[in-house]
C-alpha atoms as a PDB file:
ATOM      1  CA  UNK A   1       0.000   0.000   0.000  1.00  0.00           C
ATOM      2  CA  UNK A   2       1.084   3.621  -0.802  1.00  0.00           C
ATOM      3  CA  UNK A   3       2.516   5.462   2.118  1.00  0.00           C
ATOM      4  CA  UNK A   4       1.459   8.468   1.540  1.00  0.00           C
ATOM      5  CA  UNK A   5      -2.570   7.624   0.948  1.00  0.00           C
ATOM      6  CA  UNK A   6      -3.233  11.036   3.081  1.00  0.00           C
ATOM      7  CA  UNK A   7      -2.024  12.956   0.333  1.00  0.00           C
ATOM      8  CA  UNK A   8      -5.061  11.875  -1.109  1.00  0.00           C
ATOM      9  CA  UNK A   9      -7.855  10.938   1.436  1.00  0.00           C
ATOM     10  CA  UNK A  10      -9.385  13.516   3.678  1.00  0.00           C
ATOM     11  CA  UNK A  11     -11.893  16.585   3.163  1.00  0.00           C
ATOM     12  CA  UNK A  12     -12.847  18.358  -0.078  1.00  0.00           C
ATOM     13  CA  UNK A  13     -16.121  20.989   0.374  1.00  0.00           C
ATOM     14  CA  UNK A  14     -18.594  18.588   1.599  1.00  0.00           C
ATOM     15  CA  UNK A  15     -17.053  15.217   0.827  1.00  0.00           C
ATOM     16  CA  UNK A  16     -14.723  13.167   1.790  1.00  0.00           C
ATOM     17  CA  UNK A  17     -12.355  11.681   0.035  1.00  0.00           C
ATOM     18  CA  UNK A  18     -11.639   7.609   0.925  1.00  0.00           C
ATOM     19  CA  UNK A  19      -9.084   4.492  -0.622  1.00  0.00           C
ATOM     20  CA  UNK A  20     -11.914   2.220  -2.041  1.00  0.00           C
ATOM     21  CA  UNK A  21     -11.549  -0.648   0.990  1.00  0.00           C
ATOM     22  CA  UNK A  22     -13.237  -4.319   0.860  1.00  0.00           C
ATOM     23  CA  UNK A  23     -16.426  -2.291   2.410  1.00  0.00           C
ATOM     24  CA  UNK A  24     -16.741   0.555  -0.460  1.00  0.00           C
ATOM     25  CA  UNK A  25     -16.685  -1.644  -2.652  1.00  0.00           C
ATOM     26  CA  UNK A  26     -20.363  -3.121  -3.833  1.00  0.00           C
ATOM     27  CA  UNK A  27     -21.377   0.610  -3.686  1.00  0.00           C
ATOM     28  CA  UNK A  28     -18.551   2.083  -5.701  1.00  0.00           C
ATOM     29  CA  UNK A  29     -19.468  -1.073  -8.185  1.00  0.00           C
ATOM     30  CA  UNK A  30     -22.682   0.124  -8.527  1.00  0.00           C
ATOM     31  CA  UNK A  31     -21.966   3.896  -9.239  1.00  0.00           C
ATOM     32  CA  UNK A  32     -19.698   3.017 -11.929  1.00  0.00           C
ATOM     33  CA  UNK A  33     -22.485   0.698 -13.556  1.00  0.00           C
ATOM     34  CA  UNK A  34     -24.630   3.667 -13.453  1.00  0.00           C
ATOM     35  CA  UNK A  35     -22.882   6.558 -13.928  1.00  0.00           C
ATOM     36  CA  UNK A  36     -19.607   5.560 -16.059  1.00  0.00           C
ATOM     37  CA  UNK A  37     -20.920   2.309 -18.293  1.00  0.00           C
ATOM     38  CA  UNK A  38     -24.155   4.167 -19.344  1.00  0.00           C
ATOM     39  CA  UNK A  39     -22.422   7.135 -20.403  1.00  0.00           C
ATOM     40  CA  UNK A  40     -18.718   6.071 -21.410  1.00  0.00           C
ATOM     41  CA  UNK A  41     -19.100   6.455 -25.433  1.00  0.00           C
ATOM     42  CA  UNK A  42     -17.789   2.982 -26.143  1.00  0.00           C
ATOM     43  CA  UNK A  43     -20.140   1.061 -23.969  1.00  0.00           C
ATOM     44  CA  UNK A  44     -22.760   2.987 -25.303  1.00  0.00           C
ATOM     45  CA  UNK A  45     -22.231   2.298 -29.079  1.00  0.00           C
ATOM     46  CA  UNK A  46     -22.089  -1.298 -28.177  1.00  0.00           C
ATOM     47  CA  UNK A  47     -24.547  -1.366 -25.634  1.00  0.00           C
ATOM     48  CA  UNK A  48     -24.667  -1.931 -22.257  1.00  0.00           C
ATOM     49  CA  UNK A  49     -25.558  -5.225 -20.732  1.00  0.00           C
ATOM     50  CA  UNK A  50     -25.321  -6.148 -17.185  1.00  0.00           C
ATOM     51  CA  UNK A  51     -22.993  -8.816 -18.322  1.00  0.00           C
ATOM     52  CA  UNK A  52     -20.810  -5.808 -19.681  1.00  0.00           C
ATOM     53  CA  UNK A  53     -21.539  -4.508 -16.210  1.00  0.00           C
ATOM     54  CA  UNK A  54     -20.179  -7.542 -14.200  1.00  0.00           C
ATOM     55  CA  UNK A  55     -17.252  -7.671 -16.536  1.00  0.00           C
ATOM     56  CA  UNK A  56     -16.025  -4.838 -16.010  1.00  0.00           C
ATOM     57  CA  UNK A  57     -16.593  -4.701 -12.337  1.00  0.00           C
ATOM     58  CA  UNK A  58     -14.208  -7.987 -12.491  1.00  0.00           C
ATOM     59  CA  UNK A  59     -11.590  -5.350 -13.678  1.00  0.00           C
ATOM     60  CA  UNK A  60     -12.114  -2.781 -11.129  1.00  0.00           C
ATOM     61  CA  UNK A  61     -11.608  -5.457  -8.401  1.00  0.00           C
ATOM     62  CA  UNK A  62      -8.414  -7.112 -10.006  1.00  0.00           C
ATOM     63  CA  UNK A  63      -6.953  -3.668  -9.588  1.00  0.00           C
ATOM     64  CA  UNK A  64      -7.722  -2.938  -6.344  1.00  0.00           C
ATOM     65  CA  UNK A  65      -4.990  -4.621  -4.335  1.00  0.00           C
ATOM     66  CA  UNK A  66      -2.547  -1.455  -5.700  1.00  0.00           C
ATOM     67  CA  UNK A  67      -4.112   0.995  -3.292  1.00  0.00           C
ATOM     68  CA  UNK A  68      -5.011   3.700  -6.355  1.00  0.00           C
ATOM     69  CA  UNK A  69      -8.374   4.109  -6.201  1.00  0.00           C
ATOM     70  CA  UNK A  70     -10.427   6.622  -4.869  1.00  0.00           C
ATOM     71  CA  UNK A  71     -14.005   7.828  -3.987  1.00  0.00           C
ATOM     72  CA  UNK A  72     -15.935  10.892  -2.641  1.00  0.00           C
ATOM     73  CA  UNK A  73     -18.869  10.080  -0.305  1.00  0.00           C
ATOM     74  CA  UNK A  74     -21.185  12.872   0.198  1.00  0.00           C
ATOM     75  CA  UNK A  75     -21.058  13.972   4.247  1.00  0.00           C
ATOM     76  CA  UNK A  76     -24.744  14.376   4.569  1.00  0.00           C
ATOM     77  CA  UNK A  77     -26.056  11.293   2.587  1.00  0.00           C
ATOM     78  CA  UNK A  78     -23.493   8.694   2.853  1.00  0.00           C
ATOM     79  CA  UNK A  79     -23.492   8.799  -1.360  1.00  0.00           C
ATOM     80  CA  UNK A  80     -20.711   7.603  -3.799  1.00  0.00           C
ATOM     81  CA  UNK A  81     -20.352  11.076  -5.216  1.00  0.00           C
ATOM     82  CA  UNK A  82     -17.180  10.685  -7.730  1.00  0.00           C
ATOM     83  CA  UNK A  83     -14.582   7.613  -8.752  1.00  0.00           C
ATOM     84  CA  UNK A  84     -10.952   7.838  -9.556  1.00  0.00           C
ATOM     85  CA  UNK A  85      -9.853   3.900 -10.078  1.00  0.00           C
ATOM     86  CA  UNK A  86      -5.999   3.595 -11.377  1.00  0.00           C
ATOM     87  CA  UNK A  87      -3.760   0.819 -11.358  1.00  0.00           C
ATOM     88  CA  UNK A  88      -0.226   0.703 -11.805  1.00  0.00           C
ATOM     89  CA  UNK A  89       0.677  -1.039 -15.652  1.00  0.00           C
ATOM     90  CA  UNK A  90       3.738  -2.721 -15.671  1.00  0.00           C
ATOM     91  CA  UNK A  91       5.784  -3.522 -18.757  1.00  0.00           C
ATOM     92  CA  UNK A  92       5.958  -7.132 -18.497  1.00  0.00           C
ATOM     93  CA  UNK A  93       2.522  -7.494 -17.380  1.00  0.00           C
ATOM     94  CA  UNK A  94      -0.290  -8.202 -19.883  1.00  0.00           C
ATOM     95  CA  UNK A  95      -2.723  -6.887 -17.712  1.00  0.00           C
ATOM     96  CA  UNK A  96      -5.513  -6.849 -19.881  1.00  0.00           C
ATOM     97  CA  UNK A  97      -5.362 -11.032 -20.452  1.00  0.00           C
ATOM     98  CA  UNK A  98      -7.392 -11.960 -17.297  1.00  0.00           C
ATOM     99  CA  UNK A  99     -10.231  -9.490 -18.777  1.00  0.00           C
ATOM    100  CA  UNK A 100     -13.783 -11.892 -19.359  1.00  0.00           C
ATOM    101  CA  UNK A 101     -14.855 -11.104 -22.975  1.00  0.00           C
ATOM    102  CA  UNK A 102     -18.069 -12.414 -23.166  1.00  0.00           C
ATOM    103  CA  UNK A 103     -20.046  -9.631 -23.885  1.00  0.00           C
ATOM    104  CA  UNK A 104     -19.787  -7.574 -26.852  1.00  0.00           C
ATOM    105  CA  UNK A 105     -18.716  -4.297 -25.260  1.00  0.00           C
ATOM    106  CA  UNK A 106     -15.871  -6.107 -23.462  1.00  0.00           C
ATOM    107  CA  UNK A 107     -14.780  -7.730 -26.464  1.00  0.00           C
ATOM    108  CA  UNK A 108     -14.936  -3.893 -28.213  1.00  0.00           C
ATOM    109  CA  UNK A 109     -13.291  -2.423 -25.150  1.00  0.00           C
ATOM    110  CA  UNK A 110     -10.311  -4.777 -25.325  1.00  0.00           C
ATOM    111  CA  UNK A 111      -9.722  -4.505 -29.022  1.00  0.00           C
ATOM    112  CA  UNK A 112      -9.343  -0.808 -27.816  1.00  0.00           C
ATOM    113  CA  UNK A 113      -7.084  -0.806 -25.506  1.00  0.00           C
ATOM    114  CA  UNK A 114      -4.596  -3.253 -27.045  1.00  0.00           C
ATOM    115  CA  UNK A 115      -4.722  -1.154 -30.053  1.00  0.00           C
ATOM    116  CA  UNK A 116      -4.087   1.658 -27.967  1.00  0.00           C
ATOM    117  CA  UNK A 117      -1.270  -0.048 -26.066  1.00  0.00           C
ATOM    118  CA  UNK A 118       0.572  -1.068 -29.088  1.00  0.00           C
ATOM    119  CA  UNK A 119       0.348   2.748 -30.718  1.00  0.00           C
ATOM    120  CA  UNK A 120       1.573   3.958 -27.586  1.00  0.00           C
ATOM    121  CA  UNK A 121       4.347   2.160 -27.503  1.00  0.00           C
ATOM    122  CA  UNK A 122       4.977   4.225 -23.855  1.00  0.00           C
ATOM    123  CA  UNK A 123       7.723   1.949 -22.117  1.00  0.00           C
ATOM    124  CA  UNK A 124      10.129   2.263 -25.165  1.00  0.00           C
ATOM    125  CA  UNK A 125       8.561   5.970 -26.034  1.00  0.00           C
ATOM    126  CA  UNK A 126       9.549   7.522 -22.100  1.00  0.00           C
ATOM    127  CA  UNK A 127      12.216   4.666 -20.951  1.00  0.00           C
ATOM    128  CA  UNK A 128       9.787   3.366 -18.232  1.00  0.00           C
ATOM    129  CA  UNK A 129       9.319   0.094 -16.730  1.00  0.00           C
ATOM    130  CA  UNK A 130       5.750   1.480 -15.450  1.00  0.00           C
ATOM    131  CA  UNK A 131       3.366   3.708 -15.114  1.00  0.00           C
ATOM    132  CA  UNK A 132       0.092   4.465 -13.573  1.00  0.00           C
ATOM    133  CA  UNK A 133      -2.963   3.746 -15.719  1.00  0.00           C
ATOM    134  CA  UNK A 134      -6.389   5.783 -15.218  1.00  0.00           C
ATOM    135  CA  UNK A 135      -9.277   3.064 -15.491  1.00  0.00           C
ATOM    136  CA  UNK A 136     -12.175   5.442 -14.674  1.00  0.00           C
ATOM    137  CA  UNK A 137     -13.436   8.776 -14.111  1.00  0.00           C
ATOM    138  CA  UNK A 138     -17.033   9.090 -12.530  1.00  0.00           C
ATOM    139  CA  UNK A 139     -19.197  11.622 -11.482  1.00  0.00           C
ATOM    140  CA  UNK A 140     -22.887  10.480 -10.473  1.00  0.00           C
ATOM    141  CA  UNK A 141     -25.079  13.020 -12.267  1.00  0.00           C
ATOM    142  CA  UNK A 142     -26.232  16.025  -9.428  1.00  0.00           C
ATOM    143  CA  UNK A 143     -22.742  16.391  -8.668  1.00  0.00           C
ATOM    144  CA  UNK A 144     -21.154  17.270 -11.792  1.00  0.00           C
ATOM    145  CA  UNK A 145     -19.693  20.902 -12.347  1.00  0.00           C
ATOM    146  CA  UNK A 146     -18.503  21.045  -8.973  1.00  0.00           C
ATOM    147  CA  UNK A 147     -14.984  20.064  -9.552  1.00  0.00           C
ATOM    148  CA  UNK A 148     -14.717  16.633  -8.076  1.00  0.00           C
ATOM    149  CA  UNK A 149     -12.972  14.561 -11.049  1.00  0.00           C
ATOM    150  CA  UNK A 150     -10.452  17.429 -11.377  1.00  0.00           C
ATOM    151  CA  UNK A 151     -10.076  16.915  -7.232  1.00  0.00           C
ATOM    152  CA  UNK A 152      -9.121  13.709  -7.873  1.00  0.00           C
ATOM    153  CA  UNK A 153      -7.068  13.781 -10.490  1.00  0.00           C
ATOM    154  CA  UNK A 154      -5.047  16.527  -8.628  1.00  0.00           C
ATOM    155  CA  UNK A 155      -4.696  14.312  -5.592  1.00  0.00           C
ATOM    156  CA  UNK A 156      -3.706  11.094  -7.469  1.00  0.00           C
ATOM    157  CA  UNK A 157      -1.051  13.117  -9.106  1.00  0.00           C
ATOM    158  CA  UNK A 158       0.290  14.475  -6.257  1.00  0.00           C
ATOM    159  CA  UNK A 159       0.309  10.869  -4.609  1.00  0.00           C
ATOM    160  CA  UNK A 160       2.409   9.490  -7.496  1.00  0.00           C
ATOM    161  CA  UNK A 161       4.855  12.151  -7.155  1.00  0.00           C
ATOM    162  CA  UNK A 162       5.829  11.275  -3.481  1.00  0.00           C
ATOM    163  CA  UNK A 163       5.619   7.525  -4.891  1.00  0.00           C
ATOM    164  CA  UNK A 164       8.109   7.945  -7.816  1.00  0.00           C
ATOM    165  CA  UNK A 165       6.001   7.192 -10.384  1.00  0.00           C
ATOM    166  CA  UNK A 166       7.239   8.541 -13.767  1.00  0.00           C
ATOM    167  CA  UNK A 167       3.840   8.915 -15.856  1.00  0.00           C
ATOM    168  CA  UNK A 168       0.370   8.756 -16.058  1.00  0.00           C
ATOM    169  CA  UNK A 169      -1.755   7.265 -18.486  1.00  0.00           C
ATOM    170  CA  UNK A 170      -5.497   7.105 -19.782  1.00  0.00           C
ATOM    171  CA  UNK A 171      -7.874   5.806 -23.081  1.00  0.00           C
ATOM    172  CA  UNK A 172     -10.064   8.817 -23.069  1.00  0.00           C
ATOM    173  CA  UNK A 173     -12.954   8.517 -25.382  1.00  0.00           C
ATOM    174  CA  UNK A 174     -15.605  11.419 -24.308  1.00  0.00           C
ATOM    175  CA  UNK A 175     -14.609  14.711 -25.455  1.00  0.00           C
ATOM    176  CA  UNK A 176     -15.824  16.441 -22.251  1.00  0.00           C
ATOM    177  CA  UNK A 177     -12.814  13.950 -20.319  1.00  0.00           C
ATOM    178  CA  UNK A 178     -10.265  14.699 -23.307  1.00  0.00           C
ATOM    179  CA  UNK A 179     -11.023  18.840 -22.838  1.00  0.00           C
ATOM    180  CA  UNK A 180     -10.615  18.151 -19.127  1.00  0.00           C
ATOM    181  CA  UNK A 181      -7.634  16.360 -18.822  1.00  0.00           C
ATOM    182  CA  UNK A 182      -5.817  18.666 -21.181  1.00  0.00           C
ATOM    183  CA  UNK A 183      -6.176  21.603 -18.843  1.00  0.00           C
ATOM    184  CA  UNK A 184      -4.440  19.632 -16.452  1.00  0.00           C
ATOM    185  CA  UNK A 185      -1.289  19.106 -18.816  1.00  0.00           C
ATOM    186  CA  UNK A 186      -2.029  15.598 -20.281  1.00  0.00           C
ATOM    187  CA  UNK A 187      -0.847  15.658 -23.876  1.00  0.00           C
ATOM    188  CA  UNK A 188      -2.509  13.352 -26.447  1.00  0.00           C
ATOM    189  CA  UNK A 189       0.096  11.047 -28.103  1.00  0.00           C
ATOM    190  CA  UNK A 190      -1.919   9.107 -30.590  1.00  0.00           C
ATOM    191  CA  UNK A 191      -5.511   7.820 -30.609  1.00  0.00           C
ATOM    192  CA  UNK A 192      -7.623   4.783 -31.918  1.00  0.00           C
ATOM    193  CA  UNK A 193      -9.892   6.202 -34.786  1.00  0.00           C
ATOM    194  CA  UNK A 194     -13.129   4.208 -34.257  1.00  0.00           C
ATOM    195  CA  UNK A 195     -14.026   3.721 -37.421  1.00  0.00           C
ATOM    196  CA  UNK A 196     -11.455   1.684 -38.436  1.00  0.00           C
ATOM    197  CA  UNK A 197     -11.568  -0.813 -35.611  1.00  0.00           C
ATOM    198  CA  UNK A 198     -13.028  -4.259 -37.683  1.00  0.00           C
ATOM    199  CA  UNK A 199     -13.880  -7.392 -36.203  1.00  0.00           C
ATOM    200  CA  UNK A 200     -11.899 -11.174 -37.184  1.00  0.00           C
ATOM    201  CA  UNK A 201     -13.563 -11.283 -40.283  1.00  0.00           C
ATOM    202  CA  UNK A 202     -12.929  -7.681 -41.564  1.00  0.00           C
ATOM    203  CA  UNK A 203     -16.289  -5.698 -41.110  1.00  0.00           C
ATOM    204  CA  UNK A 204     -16.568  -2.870 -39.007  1.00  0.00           C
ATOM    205  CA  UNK A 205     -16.612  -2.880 -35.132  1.00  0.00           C
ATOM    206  CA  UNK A 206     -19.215   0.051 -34.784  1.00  0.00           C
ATOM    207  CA  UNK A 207     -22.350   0.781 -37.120  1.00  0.00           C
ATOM    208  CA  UNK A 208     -20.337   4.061 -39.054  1.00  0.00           C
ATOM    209  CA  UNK A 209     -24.118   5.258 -38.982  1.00  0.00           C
ATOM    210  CA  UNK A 210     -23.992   6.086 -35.527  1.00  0.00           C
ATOM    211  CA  UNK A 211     -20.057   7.481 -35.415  1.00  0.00           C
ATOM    212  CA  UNK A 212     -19.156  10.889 -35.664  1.00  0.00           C
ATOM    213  CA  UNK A 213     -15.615  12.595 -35.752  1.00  0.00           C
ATOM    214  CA  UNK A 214     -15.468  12.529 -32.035  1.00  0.00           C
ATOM    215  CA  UNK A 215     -15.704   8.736 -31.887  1.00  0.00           C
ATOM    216  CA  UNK A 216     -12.065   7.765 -30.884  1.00  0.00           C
ATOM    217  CA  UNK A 217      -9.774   6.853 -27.726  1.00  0.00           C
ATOM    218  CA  UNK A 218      -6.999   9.359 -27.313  1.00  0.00           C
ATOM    219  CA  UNK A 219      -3.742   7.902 -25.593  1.00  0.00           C
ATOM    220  CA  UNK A 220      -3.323  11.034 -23.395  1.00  0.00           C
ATOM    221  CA  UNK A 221      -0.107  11.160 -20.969  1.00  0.00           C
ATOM    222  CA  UNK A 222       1.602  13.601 -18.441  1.00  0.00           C
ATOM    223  CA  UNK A 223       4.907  13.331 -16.692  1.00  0.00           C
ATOM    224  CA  UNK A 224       4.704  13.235 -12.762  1.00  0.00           C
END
């Protein structure tokens, strides 16, 4: 566990901010079903099962033994108010090979990210062994605009500086998160261009119908 988690947990406005622990975690699950699956742009163009949903939850909980992940309860009503979930991606590690791929979405997702890995090409790009990896962002709806993602962010990055952690990472595919995230220095490397993603037997991943110019994953990065 990272010794400096107080960097990171304690009071924000009227929250407070907590390490997701064994307790936290059926309720952070659930907030991340509602509020990041339903409106993440790749899980919507696929469509969201709860199959999707249990998948991915399998994710979040692999994770969770490196101590990175955050949440904001609400003081007065006890609510999951924001997520920050990060992991630490390690060069020899194919982390994304335990990931269940049953559903459609996963299987979308993963394509993804492996393509996104293999443009990135970050361990021979920056000389690192590691880095940290942003798996979600999450604000439930009523408490958006109020700063809390950028909160966290700020925090996390402020942890991995006392930890010696080189670089942080993240797939961003909304263009609300991209726009964010680039105010707070990340710099977009490459990106994964959505409507050339094809399945094993050549046809395309995503009805082109339904994709506009801002359908894409942008490798975004910034030095610690």
């Amino acid at each position: 566990m990272p010794d400096n988690l107080h960097l990171v947990e304690g009071p924000y406005k009227n929250f407070t901010v907590r390490r997701v622990r064994p307790e936290d975690v059926e309720k952070v699950e659930q907030h991340i079903e509602d509020y990041f699956l339903h409106d993440e742009p790749t899980s919507k163009l696929s469509g969201y099962t709860e199959e999707y949903g249990n998948e991915f939850c399998h994710i979040f909980r692999h994770f969770l033994p490196d101590n990175l992940s955050f949440w904001m309860e609400d003081n007065e009503t006890g609510e999951v108010a924001a997520v920050r979930a990060t992991f630490i991606h390690k060069k020899d590690d194919n982390c994304w090979d335990f990931f269940p791929r049953k559903s459609l979405a996963s299987k979308n997702l993963y394509q993804m990210c492996e393509i996104a890995l293999e443009k990135g090409n970050i361990y021979e790009r920056y000389g690192i062994t590691e880095y940290a990896d942003f798996l979600v962002a999450s604000c439930a709806t009523k408490y958006r605009n109020q700063g809390l993602a950028k909160e966290l962010y700020r925090r996390s990055m402020e942890l991995f500086k006392v930890e010696g952690i080189k670089l942080a990472k993240s797939v961003f595919t909304s263009p609300f998160s991209r726009a964010a995230v680039k105010r707070l220095g990340f710099e977009e490397i490459c990106r994964v261009d959505y409507k050339t993603m094809k399945d094993k037997d050549g046809n395309p991943v995503f009805d082109p119908s339904q994709l506009t110019d801002e359908h894409f994953g942008a490798v975004m990065v910034k030095l610690v």
